[in-house]
N, C-alpha and C. Protein backbone atom coordinates (compact mmCIF):
# COMPACT_ATOMS: atom_id res chain seq x y z
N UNK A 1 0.85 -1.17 0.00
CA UNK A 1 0.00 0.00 0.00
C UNK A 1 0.90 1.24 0.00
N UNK A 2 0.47 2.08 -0.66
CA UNK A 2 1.50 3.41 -0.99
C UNK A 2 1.26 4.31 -0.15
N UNK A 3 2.72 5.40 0.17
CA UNK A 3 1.83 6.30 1.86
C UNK A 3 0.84 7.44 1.03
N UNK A 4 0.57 7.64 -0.29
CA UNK A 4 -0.59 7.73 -0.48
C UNK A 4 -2.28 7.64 -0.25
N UNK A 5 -2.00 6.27 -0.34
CA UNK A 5 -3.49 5.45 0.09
C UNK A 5 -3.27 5.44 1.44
N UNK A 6 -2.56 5.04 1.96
CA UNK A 6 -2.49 5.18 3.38
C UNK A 6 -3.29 6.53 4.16
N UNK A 7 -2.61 8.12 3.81
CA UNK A 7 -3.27 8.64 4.15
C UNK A 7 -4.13 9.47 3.82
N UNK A 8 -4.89 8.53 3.00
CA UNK A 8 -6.48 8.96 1.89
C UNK A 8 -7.24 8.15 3.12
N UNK A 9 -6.97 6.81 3.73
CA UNK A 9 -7.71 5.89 4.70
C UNK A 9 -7.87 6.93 5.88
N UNK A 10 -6.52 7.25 6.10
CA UNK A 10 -6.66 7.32 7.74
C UNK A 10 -7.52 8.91 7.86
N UNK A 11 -7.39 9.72 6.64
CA UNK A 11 -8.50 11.20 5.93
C UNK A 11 -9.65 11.00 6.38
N UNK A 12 -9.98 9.78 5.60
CA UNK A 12 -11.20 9.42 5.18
C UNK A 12 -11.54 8.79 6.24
N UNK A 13 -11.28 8.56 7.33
CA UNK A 13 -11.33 7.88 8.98
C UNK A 13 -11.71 8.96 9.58
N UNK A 14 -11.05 10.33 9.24
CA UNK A 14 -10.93 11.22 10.54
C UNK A 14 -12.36 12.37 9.93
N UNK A 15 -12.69 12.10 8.41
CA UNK A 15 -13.57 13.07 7.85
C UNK A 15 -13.28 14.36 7.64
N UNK A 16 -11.94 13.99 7.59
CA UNK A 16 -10.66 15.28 6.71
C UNK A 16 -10.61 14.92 5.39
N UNK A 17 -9.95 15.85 4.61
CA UNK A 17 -9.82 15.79 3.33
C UNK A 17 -8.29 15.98 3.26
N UNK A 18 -7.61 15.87 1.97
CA UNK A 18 -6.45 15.47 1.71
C UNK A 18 -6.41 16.94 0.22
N UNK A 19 -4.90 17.00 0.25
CA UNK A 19 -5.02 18.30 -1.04
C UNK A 19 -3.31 17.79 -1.65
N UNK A 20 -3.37 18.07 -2.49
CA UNK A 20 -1.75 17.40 -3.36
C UNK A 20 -1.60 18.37 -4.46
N UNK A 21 -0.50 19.71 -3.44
CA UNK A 21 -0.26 20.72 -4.17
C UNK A 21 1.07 20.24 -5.20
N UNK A 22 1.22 20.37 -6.09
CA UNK A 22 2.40 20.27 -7.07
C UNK A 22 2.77 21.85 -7.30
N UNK A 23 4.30 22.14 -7.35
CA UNK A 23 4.87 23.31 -7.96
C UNK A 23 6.30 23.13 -8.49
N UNK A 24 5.52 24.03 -9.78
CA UNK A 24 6.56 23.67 -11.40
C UNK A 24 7.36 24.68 -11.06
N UNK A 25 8.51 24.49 -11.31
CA UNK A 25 10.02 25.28 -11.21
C UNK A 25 10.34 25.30 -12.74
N UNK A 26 10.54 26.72 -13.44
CA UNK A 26 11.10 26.57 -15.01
C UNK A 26 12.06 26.86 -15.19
N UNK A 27 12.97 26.88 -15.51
CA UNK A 27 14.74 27.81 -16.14
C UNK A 27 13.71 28.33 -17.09
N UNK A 28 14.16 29.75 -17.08
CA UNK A 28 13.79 30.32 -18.62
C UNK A 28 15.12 31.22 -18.77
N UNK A 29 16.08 31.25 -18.31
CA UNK A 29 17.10 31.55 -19.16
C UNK A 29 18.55 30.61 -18.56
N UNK A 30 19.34 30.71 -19.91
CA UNK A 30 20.77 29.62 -19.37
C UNK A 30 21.64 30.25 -18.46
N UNK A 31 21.47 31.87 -18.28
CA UNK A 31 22.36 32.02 -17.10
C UNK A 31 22.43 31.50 -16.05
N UNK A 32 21.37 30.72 -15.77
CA UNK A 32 21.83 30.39 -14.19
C UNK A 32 22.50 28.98 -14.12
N UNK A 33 23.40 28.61 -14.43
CA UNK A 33 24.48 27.94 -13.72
C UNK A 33 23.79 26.60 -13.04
N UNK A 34 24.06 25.27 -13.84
CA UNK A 34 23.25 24.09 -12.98
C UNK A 34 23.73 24.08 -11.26
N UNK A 35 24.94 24.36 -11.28
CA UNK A 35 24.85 24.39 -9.57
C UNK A 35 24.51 25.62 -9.04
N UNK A 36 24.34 26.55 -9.62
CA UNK A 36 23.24 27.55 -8.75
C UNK A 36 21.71 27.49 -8.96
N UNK A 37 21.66 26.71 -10.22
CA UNK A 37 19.83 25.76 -9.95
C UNK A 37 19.94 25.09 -8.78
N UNK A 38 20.64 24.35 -8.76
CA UNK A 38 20.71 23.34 -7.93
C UNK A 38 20.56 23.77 -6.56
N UNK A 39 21.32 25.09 -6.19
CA UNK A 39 21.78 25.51 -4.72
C UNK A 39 20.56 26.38 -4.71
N UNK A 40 19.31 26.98 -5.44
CA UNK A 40 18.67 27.95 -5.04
C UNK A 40 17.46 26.36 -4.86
N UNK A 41 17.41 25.36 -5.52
CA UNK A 41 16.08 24.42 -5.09
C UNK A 41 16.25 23.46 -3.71
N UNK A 42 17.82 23.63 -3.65
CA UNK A 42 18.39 23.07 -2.48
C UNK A 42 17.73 24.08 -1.32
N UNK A 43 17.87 25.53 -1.43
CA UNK A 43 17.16 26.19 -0.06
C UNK A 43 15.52 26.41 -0.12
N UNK A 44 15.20 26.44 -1.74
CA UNK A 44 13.65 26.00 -1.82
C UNK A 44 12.68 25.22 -0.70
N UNK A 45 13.60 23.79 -0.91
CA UNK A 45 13.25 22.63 -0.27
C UNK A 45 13.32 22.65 1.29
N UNK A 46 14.75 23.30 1.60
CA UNK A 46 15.10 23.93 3.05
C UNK A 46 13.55 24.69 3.83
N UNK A 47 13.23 25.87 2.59
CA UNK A 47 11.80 26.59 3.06
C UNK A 47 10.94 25.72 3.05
N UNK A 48 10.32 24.74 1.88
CA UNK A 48 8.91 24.48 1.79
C UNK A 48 9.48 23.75 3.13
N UNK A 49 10.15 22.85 3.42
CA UNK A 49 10.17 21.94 4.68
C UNK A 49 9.65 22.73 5.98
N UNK A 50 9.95 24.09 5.99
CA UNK A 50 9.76 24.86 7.33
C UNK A 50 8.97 24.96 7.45
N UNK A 51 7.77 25.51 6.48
CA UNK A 51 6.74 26.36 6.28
C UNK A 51 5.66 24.81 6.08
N UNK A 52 5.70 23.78 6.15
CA UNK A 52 4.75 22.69 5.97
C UNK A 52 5.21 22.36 7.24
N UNK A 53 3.80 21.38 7.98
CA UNK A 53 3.42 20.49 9.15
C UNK A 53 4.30 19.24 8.69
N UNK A 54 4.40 19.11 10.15
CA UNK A 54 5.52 17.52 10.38
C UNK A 54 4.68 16.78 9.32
N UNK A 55 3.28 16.30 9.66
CA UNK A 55 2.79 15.59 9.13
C UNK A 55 2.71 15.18 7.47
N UNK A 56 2.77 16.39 6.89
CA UNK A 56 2.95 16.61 5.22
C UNK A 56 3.94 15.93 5.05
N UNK A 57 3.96 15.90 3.61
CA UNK A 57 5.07 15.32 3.17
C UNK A 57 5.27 16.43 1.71
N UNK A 58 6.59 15.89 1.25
CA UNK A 58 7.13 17.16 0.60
C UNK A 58 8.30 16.15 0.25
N UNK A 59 8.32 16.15 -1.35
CA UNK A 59 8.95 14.73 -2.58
C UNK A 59 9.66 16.08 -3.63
N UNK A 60 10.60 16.01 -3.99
CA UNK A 60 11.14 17.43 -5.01
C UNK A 60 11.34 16.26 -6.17
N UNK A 61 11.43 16.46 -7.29
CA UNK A 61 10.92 15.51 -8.67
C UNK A 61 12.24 16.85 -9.42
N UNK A 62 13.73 16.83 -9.78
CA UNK A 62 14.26 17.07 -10.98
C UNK A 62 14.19 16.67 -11.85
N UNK A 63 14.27 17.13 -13.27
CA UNK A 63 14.31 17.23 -15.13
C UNK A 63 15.58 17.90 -15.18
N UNK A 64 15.98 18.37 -16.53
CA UNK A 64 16.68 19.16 -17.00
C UNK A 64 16.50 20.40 -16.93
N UNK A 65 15.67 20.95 -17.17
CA UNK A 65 14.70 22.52 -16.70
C UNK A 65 13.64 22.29 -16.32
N UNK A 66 13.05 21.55 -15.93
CA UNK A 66 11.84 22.00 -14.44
C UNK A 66 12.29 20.89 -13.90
N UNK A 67 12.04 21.44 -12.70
CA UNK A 67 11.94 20.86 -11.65
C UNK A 67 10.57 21.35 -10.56
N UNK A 68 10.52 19.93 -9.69
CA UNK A 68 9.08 20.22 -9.31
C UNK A 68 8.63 19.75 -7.79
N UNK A 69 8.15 20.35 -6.68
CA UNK A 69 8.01 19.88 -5.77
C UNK A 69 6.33 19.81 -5.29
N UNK A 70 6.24 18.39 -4.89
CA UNK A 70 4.82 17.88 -4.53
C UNK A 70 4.88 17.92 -2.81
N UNK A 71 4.05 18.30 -2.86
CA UNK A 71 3.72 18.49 -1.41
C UNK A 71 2.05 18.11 -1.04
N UNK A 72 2.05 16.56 0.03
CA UNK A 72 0.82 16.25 0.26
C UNK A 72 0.72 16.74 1.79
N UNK A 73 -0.55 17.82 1.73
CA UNK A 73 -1.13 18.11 3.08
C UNK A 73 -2.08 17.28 3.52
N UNK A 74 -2.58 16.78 4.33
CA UNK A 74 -3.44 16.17 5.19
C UNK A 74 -4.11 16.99 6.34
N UNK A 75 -5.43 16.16 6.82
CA UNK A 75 -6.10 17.03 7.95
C UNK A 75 -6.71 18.10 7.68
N UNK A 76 -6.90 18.61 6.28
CA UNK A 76 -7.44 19.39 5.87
C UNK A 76 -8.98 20.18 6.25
N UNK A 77 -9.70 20.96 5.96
CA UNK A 77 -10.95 21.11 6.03
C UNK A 77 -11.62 21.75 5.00
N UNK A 78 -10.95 22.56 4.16
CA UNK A 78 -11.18 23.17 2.75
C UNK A 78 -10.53 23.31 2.03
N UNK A 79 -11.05 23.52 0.35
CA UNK A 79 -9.84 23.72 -0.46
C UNK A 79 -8.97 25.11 -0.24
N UNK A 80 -9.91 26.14 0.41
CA UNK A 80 -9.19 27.27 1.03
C UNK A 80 -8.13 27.33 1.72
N UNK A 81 -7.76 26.15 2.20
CA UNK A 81 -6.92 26.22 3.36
C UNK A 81 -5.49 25.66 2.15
N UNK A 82 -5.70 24.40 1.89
CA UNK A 82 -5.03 24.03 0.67
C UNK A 82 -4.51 25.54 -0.33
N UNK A 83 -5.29 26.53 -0.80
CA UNK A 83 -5.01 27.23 -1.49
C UNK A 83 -3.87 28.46 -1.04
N UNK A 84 -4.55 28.61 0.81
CA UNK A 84 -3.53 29.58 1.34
C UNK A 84 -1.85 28.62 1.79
N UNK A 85 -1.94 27.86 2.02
CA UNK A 85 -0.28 27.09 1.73
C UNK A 85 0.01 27.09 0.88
N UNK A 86 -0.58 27.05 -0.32
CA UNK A 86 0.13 27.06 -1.76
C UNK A 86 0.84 28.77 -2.00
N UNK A 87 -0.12 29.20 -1.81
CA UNK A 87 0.07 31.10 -2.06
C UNK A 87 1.72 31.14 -1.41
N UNK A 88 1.66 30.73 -0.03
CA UNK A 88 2.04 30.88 1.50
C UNK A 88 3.58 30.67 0.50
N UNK A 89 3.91 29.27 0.08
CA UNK A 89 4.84 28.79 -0.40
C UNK A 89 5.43 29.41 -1.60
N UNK A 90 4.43 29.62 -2.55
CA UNK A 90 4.93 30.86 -3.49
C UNK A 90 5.42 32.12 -3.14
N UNK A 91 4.87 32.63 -2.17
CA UNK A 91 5.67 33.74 -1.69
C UNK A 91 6.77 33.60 -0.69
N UNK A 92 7.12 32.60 -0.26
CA UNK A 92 8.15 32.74 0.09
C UNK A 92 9.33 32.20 -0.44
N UNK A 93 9.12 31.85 -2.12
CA UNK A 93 9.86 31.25 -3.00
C UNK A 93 10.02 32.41 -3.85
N UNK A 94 9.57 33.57 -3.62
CA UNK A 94 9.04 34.99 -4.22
C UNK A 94 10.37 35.65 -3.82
N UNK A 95 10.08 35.59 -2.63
CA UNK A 95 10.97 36.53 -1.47
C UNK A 95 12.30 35.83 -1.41
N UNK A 96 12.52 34.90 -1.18
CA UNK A 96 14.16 34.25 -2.04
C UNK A 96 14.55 34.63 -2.99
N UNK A 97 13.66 34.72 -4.15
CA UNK A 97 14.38 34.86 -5.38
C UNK A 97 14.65 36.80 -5.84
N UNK A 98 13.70 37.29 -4.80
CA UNK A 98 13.95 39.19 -4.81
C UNK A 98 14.96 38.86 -4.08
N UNK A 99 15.15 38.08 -2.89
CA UNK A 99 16.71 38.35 -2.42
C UNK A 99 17.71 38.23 -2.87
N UNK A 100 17.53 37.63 -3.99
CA UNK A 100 18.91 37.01 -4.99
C UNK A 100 18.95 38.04 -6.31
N UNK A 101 17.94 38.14 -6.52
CA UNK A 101 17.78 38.95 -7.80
C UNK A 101 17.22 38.48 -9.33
N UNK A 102 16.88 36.94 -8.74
CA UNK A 102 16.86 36.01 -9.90
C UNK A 102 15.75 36.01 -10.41
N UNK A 103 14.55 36.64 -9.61
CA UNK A 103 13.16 36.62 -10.40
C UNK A 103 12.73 36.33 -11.81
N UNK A 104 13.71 36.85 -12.22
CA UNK A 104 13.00 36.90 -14.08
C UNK A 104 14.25 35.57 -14.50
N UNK A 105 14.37 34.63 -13.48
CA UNK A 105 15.25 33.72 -14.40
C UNK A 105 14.01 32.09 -14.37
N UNK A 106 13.72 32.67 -13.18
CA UNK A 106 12.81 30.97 -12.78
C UNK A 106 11.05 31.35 -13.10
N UNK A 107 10.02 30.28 -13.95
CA UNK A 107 8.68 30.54 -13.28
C UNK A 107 8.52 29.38 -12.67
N UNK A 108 7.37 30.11 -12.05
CA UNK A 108 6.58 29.13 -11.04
C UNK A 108 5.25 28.64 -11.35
N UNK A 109 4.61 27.68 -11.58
CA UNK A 109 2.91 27.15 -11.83
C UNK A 109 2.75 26.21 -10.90
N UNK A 110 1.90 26.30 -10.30
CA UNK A 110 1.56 25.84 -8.93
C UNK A 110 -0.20 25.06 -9.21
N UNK A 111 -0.31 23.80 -9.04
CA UNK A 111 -1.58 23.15 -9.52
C UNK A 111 -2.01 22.62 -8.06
N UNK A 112 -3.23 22.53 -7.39
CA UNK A 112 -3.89 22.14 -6.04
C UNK A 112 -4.65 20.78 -7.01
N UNK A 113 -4.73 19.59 -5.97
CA UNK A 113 -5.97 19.16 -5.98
C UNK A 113 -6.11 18.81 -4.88
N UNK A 114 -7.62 18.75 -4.51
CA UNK A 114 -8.51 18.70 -2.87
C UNK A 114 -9.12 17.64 -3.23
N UNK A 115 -9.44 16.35 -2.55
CA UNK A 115 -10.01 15.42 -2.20
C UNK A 115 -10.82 15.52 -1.09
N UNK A 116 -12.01 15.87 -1.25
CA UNK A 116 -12.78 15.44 0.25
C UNK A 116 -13.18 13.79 0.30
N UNK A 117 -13.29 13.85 1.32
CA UNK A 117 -13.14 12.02 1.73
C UNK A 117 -14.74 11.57 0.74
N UNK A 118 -15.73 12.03 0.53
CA UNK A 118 -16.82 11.54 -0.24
C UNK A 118 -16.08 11.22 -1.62
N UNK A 119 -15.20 11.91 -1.71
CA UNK A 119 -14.38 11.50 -3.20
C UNK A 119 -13.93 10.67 -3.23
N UNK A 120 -12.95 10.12 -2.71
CA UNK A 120 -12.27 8.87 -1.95
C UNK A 120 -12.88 7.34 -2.38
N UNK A 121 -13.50 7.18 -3.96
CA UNK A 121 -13.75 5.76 -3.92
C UNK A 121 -12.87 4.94 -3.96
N UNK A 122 -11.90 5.26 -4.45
CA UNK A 122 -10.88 3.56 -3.94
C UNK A 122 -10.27 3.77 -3.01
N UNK A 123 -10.51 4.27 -1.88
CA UNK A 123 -9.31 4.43 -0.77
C UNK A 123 -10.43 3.57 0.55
């Protein structure tokens, strides 16, 4: 059983809902240097880790130019809540990259999906 399904069950036990934010990382230009990709998704990961509950989980997925980090929240109660961690995380992936100056080198697309436990048929 995958810790997926796992905690779609134990959601769907507690009459929480589950949300599985994904966010796309792009190079859009070659200046930046694979090890300074590397070292700005390296403190990315440093933040989303801070800024998410023990409980979440948080998987970073590299390509050649995107790269991408999934982050499953649990315990949920709306897609609202799901939506303000996503924001939450963009801006402070915002505010890194004004600190660096790199803004116009990386985008960001950020996709939510919310599961309320009535959704939940195979789990």
């Amino acid at each position: 059983m995958t810790e997926l399904t796992q905690k779609f069950k134990v959601e769907q036990r507690k009459g929480k809902s589950i949300a599985l934010l994904t966010l796309n990382f792009q190079v859009l230009q070659n200046s930046l240097t694979h090890a300074r990709t590397r070292e700005l998704l390296m403190e990315v990961n440093k933040i989303f880790r801070q800024r998410i509950r023990e409980s979440d989980s948080l998987v970073q997925i590299n390509d050649v130019n995107e790269h991408s980090f999934v982050v499953l929240l649990d315990n949920l109660h709306t897609l609202n809540n799901a939506q303000k961690i996503a924001n939450s995380l963009v801006e402070n992936f915002s505010e890194l990259l004004n600190s660096e100056e790199q803004d116009s080198l990386l985008d960001v697309n950020v996709h939510v999906d919310f599961v309320p436990q009535d959704d939940c048929q195979e789990c």
